[in-house]
C-alpha atoms as a PDB file:
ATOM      1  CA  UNK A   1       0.000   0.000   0.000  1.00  0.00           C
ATOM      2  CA  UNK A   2       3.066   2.412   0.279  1.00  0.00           C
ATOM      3  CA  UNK A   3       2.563   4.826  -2.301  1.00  0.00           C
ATOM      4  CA  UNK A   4       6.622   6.567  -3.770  1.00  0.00           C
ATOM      5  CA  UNK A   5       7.335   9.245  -6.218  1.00  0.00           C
ATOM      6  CA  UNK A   6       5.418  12.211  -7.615  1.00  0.00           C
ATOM      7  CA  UNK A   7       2.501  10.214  -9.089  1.00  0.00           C
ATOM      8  CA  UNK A   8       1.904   8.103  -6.273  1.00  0.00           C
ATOM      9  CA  UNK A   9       2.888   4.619  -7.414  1.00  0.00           C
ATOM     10  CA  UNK A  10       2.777   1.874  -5.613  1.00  0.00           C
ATOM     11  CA  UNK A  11       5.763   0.071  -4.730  1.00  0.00           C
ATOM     12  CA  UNK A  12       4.823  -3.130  -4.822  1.00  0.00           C
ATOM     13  CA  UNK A  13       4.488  -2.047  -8.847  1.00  0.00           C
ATOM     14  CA  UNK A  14       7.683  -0.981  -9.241  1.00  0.00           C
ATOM     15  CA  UNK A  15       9.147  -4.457  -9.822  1.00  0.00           C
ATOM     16  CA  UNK A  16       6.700  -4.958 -12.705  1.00  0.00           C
ATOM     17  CA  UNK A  17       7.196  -1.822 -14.684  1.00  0.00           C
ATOM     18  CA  UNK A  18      10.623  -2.640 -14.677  1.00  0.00           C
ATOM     19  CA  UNK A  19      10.426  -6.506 -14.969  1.00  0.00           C
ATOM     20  CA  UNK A  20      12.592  -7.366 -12.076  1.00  0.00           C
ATOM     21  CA  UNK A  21      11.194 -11.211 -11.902  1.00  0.00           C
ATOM     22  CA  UNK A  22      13.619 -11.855  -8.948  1.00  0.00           C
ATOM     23  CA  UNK A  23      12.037  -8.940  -6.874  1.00  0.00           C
ATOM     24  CA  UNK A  24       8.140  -9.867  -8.183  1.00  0.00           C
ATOM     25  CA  UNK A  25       8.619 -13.155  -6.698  1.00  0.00           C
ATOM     26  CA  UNK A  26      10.153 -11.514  -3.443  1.00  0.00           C
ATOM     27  CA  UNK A  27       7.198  -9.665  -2.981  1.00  0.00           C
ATOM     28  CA  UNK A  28       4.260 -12.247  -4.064  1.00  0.00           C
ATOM     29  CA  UNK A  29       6.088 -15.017  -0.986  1.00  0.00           C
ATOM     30  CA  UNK A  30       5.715 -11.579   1.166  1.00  0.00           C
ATOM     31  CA  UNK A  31       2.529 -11.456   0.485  1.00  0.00           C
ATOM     32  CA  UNK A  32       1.511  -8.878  -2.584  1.00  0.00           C
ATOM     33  CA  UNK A  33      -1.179 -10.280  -4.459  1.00  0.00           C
ATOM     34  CA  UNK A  34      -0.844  -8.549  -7.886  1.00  0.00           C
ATOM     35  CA  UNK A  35      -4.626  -8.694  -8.650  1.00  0.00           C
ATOM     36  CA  UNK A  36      -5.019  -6.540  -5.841  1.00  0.00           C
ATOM     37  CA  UNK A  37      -2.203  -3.688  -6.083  1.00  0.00           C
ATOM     38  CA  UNK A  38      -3.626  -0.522  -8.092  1.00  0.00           C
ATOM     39  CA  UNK A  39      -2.142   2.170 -10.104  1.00  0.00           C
ATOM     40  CA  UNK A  40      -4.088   4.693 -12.512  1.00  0.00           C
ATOM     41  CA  UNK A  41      -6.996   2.545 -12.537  1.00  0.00           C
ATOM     42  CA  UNK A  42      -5.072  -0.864 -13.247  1.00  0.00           C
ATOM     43  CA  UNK A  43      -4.332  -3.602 -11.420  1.00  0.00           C
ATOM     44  CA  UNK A  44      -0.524  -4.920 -11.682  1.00  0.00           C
ATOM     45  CA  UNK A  45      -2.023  -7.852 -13.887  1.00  0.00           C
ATOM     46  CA  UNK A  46      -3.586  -5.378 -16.159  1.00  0.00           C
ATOM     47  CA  UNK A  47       0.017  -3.546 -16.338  1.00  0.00           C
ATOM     48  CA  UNK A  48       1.381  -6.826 -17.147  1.00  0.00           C
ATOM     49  CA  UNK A  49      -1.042  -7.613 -19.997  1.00  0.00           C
ATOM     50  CA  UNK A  50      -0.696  -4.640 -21.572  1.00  0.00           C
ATOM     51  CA  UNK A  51       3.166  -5.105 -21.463  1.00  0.00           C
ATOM     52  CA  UNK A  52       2.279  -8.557 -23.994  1.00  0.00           C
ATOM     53  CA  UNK A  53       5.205 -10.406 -22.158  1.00  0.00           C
ATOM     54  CA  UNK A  54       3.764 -13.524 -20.678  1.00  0.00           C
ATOM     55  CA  UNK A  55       6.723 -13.972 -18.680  1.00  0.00           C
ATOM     56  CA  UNK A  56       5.715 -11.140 -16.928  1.00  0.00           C
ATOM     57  CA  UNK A  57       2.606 -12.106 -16.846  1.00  0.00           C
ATOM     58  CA  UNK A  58       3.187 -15.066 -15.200  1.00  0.00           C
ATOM     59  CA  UNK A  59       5.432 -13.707 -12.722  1.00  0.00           C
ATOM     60  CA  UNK A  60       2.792 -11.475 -11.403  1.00  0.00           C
ATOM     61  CA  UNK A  61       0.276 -14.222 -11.797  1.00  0.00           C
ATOM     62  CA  UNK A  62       1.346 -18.315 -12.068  1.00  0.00           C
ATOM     63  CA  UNK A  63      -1.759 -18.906 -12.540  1.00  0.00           C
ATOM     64  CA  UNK A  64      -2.611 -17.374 -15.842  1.00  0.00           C
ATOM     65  CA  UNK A  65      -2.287 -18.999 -18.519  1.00  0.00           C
ATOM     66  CA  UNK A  66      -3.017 -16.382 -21.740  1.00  0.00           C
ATOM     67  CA  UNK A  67      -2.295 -12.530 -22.467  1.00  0.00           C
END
């Protein structure tokens, strides 16, 4: 829920805009769940479908399957 920068993002984001798998997965065993953390009206998984990498998908989400 910590909010950094100017526009408020969420850190728990951060990871995923810059496709840092090693720190997604640090902070899903922590606890984030992705479906949950918000930015601009998107969830994390949203930010990761839009990015059309389904590594990054899956990172964020092991259990989907498509884009």
């Amino acid at each position: 829920d910590t909010l950094v920068a100017p526009e408020r993002t969420p850190v728990a984001l951060l990871p995923v805009v810059s496709r840092n798998f090693a720190a997604i997965e640090l902070m899903r065993k922590a606890g984030v769940d992705y479906k949950q953390v918000r930015f601009r009206g998107m969830t994390a998984l949203d930010v990761a479908r839009q990015e059309g990498d389904e590594a990054l998908l899956r990172a964020v989400d092991p259990g989907s399957r498509r884009l």
